[in-house]
C-alpha atoms as a PDB file:
ATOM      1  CA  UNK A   1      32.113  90.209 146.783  1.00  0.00           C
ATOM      2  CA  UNK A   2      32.920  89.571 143.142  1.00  0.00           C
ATOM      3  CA  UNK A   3      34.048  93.100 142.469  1.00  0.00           C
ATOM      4  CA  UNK A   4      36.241  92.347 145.524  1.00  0.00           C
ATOM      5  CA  UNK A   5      37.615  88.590 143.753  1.00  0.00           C
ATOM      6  CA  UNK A   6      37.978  90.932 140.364  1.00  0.00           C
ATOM      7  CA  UNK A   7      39.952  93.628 142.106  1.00  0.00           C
ATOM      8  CA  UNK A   8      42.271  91.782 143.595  1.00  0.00           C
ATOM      9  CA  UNK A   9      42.837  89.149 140.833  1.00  0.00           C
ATOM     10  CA  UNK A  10      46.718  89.007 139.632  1.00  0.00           C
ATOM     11  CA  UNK A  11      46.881  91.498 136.701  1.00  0.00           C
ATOM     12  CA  UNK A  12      48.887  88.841 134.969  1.00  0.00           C
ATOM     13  CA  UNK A  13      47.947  85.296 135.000  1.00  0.00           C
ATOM     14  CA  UNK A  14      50.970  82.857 135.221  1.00  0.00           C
ATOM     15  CA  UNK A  15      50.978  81.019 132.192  1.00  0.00           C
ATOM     16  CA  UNK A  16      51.102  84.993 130.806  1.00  0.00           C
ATOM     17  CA  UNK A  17      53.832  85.523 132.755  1.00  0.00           C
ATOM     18  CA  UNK A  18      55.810  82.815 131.836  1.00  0.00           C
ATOM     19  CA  UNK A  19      55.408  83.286 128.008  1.00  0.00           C
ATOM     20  CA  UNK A  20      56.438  86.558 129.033  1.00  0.00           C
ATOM     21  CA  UNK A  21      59.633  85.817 129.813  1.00  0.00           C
ATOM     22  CA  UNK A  22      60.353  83.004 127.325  1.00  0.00           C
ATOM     23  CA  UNK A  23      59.575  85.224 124.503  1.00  0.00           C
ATOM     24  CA  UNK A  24      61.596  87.616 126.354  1.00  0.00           C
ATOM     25  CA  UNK A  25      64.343  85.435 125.731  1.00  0.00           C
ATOM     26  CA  UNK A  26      63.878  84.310 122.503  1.00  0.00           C
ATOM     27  CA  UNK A  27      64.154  87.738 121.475  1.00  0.00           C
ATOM     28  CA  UNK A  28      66.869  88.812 123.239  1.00  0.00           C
ATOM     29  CA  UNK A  29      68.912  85.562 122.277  1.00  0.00           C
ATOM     30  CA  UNK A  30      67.529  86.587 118.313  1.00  0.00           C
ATOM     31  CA  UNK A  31      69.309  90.407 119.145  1.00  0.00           C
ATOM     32  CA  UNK A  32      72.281  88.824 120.337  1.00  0.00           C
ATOM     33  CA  UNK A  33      72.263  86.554 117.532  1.00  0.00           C
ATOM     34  CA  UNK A  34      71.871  89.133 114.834  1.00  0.00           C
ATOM     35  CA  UNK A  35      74.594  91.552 116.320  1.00  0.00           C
ATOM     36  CA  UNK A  36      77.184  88.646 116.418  1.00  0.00           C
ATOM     37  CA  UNK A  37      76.111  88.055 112.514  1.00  0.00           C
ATOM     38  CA  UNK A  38      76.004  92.201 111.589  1.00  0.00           C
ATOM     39  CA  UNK A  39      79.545  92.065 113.091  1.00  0.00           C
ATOM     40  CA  UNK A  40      80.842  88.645 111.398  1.00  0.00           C
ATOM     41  CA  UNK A  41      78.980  89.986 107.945  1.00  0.00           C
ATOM     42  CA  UNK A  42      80.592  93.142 108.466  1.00  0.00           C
ATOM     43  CA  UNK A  43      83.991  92.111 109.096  1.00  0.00           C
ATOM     44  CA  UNK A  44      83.501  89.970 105.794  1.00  0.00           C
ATOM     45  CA  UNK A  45      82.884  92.962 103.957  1.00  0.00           C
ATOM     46  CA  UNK A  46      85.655  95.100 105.432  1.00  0.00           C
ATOM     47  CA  UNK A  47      88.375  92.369 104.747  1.00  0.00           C
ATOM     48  CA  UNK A  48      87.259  92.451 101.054  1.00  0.00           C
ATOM     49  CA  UNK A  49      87.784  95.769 100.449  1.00  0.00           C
ATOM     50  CA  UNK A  50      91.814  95.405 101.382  1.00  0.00           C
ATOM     51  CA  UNK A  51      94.048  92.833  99.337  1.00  0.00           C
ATOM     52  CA  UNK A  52      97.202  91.360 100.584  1.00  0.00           C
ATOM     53  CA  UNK A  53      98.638  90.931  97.240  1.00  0.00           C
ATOM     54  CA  UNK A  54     102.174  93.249  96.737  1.00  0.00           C
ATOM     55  CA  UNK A  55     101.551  93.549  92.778  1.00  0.00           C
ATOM     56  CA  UNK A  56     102.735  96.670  91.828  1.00  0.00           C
ATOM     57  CA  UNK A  57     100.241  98.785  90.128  1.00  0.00           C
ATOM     58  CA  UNK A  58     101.343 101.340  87.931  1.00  0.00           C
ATOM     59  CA  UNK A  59      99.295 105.090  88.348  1.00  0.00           C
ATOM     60  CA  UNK A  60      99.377 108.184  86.646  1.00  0.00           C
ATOM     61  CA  UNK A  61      97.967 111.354  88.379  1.00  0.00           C
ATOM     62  CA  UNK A  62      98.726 114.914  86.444  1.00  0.00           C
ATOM     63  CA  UNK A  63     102.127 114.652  84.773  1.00  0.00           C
ATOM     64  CA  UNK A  64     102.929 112.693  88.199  1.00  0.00           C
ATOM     65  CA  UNK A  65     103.336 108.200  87.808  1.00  0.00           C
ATOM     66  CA  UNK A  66     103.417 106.319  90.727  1.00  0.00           C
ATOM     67  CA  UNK A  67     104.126 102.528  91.437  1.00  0.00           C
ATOM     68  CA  UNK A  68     102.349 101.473  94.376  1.00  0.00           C
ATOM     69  CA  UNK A  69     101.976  97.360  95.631  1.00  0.00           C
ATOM     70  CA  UNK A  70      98.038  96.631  95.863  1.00  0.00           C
ATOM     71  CA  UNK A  71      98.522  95.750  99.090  1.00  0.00           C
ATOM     72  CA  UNK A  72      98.061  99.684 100.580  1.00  0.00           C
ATOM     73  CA  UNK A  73      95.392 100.310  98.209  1.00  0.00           C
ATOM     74  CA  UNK A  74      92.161 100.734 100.086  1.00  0.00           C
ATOM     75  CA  UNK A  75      89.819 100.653  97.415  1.00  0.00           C
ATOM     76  CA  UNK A  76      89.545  97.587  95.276  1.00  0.00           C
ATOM     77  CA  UNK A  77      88.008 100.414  92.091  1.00  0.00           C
ATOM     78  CA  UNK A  78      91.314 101.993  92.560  1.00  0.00           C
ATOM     79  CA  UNK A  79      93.554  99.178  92.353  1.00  0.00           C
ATOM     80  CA  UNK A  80      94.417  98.984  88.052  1.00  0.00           C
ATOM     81  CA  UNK A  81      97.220 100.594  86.567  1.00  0.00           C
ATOM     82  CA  UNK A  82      96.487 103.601  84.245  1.00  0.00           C
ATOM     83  CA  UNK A  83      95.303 107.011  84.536  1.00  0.00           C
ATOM     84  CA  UNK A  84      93.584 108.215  87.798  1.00  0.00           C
ATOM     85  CA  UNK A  85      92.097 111.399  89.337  1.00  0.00           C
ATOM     86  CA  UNK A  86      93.392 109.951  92.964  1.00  0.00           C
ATOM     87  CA  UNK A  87      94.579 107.312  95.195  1.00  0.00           C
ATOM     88  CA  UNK A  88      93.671 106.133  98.277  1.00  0.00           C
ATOM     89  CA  UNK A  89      95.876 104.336 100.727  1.00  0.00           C
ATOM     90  CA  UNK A  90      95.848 102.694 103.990  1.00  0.00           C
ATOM     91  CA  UNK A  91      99.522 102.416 105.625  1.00  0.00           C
ATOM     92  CA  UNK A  92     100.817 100.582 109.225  1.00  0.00           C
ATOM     93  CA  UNK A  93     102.422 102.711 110.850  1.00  0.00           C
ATOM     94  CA  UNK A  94     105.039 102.948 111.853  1.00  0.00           C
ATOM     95  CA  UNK A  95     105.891 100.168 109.716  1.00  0.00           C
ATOM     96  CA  UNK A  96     104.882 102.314 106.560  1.00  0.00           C
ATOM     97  CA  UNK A  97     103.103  98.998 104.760  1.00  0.00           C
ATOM     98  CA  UNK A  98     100.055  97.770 103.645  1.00  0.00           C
ATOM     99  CA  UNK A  99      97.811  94.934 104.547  1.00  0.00           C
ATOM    100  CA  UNK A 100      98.858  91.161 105.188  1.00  0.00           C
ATOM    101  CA  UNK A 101      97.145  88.123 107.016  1.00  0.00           C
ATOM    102  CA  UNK A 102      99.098  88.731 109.627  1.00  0.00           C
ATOM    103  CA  UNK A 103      98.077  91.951 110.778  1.00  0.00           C
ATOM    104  CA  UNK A 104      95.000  91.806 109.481  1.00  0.00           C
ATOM    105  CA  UNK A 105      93.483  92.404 113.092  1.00  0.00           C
ATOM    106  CA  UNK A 106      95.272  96.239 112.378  1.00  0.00           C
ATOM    107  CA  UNK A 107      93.007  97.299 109.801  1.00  0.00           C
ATOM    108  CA  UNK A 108      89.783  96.353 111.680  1.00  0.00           C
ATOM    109  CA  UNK A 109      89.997  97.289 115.193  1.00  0.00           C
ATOM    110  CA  UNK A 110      88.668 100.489 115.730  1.00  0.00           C
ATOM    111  CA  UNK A 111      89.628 101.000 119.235  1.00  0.00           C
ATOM    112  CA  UNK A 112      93.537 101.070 117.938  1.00  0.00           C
ATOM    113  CA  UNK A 113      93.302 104.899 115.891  1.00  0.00           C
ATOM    114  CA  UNK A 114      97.052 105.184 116.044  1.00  0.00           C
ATOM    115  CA  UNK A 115      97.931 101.576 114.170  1.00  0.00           C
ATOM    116  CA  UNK A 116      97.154 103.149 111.047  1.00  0.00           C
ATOM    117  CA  UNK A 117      97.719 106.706 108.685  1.00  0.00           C
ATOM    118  CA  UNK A 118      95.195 107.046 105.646  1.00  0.00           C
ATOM    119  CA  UNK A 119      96.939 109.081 102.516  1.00  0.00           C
ATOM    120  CA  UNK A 120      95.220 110.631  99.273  1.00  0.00           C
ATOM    121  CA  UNK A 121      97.078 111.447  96.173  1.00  0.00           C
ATOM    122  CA  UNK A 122      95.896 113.294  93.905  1.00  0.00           C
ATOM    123  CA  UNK A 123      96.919 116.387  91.070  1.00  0.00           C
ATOM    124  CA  UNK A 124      97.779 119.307  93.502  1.00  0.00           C
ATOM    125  CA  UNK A 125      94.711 122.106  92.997  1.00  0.00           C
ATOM    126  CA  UNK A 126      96.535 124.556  94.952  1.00  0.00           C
ATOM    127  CA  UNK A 127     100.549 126.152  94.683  1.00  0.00           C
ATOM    128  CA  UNK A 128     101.248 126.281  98.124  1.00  0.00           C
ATOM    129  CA  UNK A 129     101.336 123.163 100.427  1.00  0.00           C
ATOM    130  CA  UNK A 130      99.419 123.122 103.590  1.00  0.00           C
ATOM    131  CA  UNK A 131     102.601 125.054 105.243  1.00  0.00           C
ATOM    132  CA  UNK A 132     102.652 127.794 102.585  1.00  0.00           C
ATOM    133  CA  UNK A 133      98.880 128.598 102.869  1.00  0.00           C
ATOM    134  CA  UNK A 134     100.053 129.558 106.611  1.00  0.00           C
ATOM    135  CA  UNK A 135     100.910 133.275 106.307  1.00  0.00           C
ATOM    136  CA  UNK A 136      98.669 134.055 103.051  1.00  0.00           C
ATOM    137  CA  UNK A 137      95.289 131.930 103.822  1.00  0.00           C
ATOM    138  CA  UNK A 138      94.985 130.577 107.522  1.00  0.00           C
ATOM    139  CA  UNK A 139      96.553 133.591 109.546  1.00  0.00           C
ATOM    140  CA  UNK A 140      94.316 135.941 108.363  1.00  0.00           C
ATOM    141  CA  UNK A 141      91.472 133.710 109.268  1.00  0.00           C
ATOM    142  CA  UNK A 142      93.147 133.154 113.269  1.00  0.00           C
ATOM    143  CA  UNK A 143      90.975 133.918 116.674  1.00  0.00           C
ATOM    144  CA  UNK A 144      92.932 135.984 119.015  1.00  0.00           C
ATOM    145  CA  UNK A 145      96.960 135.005 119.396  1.00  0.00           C
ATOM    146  CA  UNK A 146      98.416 131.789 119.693  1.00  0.00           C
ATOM    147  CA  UNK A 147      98.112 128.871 122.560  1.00  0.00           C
ATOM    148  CA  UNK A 148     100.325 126.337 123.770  1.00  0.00           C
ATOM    149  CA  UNK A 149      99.305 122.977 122.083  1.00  0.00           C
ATOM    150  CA  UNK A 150     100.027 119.615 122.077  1.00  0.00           C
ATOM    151  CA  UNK A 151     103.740 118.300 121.311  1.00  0.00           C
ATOM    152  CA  UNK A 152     105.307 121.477 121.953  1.00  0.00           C
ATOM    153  CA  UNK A 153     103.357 123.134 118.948  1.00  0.00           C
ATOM    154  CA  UNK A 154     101.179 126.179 118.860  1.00  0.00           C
ATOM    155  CA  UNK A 155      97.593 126.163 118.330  1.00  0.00           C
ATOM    156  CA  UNK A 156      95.986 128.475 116.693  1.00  0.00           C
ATOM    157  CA  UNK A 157      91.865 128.801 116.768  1.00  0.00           C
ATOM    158  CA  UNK A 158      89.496 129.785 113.811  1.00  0.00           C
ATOM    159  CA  UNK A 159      86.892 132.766 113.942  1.00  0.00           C
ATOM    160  CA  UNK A 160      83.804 131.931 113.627  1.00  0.00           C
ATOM    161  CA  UNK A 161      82.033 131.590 110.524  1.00  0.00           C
ATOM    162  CA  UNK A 162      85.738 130.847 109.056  1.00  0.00           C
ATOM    163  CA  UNK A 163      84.324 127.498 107.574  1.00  0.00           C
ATOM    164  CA  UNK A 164      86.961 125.618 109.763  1.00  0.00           C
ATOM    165  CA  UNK A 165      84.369 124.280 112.443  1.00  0.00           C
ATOM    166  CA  UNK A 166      85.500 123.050 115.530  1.00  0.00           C
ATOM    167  CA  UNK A 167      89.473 122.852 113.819  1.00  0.00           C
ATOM    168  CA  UNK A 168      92.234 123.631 114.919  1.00  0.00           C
ATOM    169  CA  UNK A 169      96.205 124.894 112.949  1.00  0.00           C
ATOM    170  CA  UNK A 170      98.688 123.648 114.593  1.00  0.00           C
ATOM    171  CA  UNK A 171     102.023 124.678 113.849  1.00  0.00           C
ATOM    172  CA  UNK A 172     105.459 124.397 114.812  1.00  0.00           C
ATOM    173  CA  UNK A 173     106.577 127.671 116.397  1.00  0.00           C
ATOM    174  CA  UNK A 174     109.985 126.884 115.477  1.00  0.00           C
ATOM    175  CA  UNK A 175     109.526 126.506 111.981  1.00  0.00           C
ATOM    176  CA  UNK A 176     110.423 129.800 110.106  1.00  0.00           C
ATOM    177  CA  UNK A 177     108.643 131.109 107.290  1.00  0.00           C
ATOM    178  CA  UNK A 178     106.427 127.803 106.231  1.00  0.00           C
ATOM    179  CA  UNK A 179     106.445 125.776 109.602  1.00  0.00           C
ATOM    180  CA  UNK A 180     105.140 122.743 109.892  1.00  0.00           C
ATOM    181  CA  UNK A 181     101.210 123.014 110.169  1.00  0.00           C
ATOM    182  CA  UNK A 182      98.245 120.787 110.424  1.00  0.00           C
ATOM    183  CA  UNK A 183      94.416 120.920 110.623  1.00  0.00           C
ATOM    184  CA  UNK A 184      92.619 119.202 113.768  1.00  0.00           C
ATOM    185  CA  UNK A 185      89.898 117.981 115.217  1.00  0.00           C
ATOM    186  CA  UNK A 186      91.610 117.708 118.517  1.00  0.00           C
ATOM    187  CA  UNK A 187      88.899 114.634 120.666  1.00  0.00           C
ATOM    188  CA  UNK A 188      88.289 115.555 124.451  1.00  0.00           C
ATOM    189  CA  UNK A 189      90.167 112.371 125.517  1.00  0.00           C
ATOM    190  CA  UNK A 190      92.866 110.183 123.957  1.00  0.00           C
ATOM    191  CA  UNK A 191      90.398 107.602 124.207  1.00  0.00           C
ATOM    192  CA  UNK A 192      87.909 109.356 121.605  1.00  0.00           C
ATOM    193  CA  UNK A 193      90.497 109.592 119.016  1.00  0.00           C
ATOM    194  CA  UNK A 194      89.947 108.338 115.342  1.00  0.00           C
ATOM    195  CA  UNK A 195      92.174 107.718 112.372  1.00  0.00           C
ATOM    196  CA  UNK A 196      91.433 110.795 110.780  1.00  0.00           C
ATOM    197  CA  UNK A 197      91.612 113.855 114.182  1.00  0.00           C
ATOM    198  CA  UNK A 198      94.319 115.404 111.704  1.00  0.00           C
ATOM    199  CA  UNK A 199      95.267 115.974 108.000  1.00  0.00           C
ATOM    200  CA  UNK A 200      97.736 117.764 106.321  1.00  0.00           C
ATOM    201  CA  UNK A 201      99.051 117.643 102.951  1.00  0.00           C
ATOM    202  CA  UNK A 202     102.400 118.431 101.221  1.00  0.00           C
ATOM    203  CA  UNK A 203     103.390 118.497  97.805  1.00  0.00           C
ATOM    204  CA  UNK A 204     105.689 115.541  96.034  1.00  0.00           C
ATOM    205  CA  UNK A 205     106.944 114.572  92.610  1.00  0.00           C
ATOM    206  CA  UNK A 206     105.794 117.351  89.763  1.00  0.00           C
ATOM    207  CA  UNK A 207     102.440 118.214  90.906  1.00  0.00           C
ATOM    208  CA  UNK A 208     101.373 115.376  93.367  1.00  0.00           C
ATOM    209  CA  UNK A 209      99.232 116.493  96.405  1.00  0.00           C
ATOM    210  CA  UNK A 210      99.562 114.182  99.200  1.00  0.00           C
ATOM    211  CA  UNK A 211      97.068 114.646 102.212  1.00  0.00           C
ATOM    212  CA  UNK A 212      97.551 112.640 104.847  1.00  0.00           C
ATOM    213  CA  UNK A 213      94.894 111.854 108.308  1.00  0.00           C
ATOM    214  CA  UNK A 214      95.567 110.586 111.371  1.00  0.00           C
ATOM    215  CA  UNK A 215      95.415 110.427 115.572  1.00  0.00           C
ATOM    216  CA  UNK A 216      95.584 113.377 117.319  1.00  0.00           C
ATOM    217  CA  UNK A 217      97.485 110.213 119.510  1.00  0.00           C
ATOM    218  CA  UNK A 218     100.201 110.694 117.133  1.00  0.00           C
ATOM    219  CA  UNK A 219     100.841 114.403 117.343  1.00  0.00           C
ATOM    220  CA  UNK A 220     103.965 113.646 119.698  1.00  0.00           C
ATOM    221  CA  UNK A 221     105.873 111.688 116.519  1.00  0.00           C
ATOM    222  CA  UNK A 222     104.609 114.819 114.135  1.00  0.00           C
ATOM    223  CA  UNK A 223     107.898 115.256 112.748  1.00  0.00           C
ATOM    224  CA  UNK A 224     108.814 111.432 112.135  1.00  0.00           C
ATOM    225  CA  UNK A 225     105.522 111.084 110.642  1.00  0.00           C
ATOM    226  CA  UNK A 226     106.111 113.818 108.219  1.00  0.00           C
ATOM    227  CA  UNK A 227     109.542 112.899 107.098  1.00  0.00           C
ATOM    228  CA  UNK A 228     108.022 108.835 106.795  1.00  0.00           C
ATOM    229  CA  UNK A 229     104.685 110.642 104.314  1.00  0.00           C
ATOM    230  CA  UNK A 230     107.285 112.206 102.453  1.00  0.00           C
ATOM    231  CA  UNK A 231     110.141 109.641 101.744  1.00  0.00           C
ATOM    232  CA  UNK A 232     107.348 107.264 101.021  1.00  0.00           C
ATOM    233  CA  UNK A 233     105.559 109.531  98.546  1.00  0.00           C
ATOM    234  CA  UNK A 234     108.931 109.876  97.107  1.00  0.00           C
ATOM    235  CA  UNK A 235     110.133 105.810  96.682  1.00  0.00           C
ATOM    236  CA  UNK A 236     106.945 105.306  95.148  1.00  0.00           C
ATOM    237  CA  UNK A 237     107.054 108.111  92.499  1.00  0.00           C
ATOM    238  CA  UNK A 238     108.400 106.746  88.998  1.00  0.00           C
ATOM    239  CA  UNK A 239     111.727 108.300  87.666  1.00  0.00           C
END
């Protein structure tokens, strides 16, 4: 008979129960809590890396000297005037400007990858521009013949072992001797796609390497983009 009370006995009592639940929800209210302050903190921290001041600041990179407002500067480190190795800049687009107050909400929102581009500059290591290291680097290192691709450009896939991963060269099939070409990480839906699916670079000023990421959204403005890289590259270059 007491076996038979002890067997059938609740396995938890109902005072357990409900402290149970209460510290159930005192912990989950503690998680919510502590995501809505990682976010907030976070947030803090990613606003003070951008400035919205339009101070010019006066760079020199190689032989190359560039005047550039603070304002598309990511990196506070980077934003004095003197000598540099590189800089690093976050534009609008297709505005082609840096940050303000009043898009603010631009630079932060993650699930927006086309709102903004993301340039380097720096002293150009190479002679030959992404488009130029077509025909004497990246051909050579091609997988079988060209594909249709997005935009109305060609893709073209790497062997294995190439050291190009999972990119892709596209290139514009109408483009002569140097077409336009750039290196991809091309997402499985329009709704993966980050700021930085794509890069190319192109060569401004004396030596000046520009590299520029972006959506794989944007592939369909390609050209407009490229022209926009390049005439900015070239108003902010110093005569």
């Amino acid at each position: 008979m007491a076996q038979d009370m002890i067997d059938s006995a609740p396995v938890l009592s109902a005072g357990l129960v409900r402290k149970t639940v209460i510290g159930a929800i005192i912990l989950g209210s503690l998680t919510v809590g502590l995501s809505l302050a990682g976010k907030w903190y976070g947030k803090r921290i990613a606003v003070g890396e951008y400035s919205a001041s339009t101070a010019p600041v006066d760079i020199t990179i190689g032989p190359d000297r560039l005047s550039l407002p603070q304002n598309v500067i990511r990196f506070p480190e980077q934003r004095f005037s003197g000598k540099q190795e590189q800089i690093n800049l976050a534009l609008q687009w297709p505005e082609m400007k840096g940050y303000d107050a009043a898009s603010a909400h631009r630079f932060f929102d993650i699930s927006d990858a086309t709102s903004l581009i993301f340039l380097q500059m720096s002293q150009s290591i190479m002679t030959r521009d992404m488009s130029g290291r077509v025909g004497p680097i990246y051909s050579r290192l091609f997988d079988g013949p060209a594909e249709q691709g997005p935009a109305g450009l060609s893709l073209h896939r790497f062997r294995q072992g190439s050291g190009y991963g999972d990119e892709v060269l596209l290139t514009d099939p109408n483009g002569g001797a140097e077409p336009y070409a750039v290196r991809c990480v091309l997402p499985a839906s329009p709704s993966q796609s980050t700021g930085a699916d794509c890069q190319r670079d192109v060569i401004a000023g004396s030596d000046l390497s520009v590299q520029y990421r972006f959506s794989a959204n944007l592939l369909k403005d390609w050209k407009r983009l490229d022209d926009a890289v390049r005439a900015y590259a070239a108003a902010h270059l110093a005569s």
